[in-house]
Protein backbone atom coordinates (compact mmCIF):
# COMPACT_ATOMS: atom_id res chain seq x y z
CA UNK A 1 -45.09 68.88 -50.08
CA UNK A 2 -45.74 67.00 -53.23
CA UNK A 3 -43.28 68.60 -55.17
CA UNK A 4 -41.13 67.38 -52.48
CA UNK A 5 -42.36 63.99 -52.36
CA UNK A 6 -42.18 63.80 -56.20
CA UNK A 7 -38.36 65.37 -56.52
CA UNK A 8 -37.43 62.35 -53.86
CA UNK A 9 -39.61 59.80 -56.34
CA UNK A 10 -37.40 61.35 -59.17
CA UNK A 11 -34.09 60.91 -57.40
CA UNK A 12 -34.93 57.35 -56.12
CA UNK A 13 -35.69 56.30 -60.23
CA UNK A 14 -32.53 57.57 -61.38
CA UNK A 15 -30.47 56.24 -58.93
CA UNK A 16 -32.08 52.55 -59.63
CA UNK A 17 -31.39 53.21 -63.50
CA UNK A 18 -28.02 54.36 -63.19
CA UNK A 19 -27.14 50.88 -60.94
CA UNK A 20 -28.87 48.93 -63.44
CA UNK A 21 -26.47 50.71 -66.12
CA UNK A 22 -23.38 49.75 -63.68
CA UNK A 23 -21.24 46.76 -65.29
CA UNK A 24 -21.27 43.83 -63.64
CA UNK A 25 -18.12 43.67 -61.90
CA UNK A 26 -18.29 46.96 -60.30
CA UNK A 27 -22.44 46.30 -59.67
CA UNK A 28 -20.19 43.39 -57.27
CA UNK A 29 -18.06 46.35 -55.74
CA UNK A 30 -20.77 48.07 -54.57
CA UNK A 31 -23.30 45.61 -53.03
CA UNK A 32 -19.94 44.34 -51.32
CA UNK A 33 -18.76 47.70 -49.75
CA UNK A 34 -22.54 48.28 -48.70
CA UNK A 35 -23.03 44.97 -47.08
CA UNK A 36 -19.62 45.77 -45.09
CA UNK A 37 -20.36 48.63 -43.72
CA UNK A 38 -19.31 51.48 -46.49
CA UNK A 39 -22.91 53.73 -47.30
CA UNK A 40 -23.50 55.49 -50.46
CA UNK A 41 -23.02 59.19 -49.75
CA UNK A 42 -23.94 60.21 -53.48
CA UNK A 43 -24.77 59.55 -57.18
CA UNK A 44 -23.62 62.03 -59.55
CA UNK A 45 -22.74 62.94 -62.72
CA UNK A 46 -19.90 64.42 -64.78
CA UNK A 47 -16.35 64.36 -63.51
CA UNK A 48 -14.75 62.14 -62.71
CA UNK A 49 -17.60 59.97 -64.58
CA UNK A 50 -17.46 59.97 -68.71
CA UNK A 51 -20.49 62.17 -69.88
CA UNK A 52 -23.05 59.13 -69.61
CA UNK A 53 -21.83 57.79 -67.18
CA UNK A 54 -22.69 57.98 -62.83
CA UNK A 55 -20.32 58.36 -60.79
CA UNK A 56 -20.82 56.33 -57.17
CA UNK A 57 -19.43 58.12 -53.75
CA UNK A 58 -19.01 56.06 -50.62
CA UNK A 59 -18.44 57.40 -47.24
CA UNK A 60 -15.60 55.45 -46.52
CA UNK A 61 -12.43 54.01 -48.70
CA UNK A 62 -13.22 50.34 -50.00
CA UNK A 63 -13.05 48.17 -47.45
CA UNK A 64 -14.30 44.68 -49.17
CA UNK A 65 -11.15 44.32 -51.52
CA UNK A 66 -7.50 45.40 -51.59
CA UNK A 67 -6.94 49.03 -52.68
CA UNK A 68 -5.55 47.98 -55.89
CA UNK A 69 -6.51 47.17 -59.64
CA UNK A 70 -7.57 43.38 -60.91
CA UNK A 71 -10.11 41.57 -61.74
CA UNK A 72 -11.14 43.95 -64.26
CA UNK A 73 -11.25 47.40 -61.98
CA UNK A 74 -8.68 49.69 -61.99
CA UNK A 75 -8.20 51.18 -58.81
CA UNK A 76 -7.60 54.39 -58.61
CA UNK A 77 -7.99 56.81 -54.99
CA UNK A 78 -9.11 60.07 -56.44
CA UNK A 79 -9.01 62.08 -52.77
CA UNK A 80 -7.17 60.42 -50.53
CA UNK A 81 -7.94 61.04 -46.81
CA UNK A 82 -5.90 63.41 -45.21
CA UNK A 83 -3.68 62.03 -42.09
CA UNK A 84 -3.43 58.60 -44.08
CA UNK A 85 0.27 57.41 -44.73
């Protein structure tokens, strides 16, 4: 159980440090897709993400801001859903 407990502990540090590492603007992004609705699904790293960097999955496309780049994000839909037109 503690090993567990203490792998969860792990994951829970790592994902704080890698939001603290996000830049600003997309730090924005986030806590405005998560206070609409969108969840965090995962944190990972490696592609699509540069080698130190994390890359941020949500369940859902964006749904706080138009799908397209400004403001200093370029959008870009990586897997679009399948149906969508």
């Amino acid at each position: 159980m503690q090993d567990v407990t203490s792998n969860a502990m792990r994951q829970r540090v790592a994902k704080a440090i890698d939001l603290a590492a996000l830049p600003h603007v997309l730090r924005a992004v986030l806590d405005a897709e998560l206070a609409a609705g969108n969840a965090l699904v995962a944190v990972e790293h490696g592609f699509p993400a540069a080698p130190c960097g994390a890359v941020f999955k949500l369940a859902s496309p964006l749904r706080s801001r138009a799908h397209s780049s400004g403001g200093g994000i370029s959008y870009r839909e990586l897997c679009p859903l399948i149906g969508e037109s």
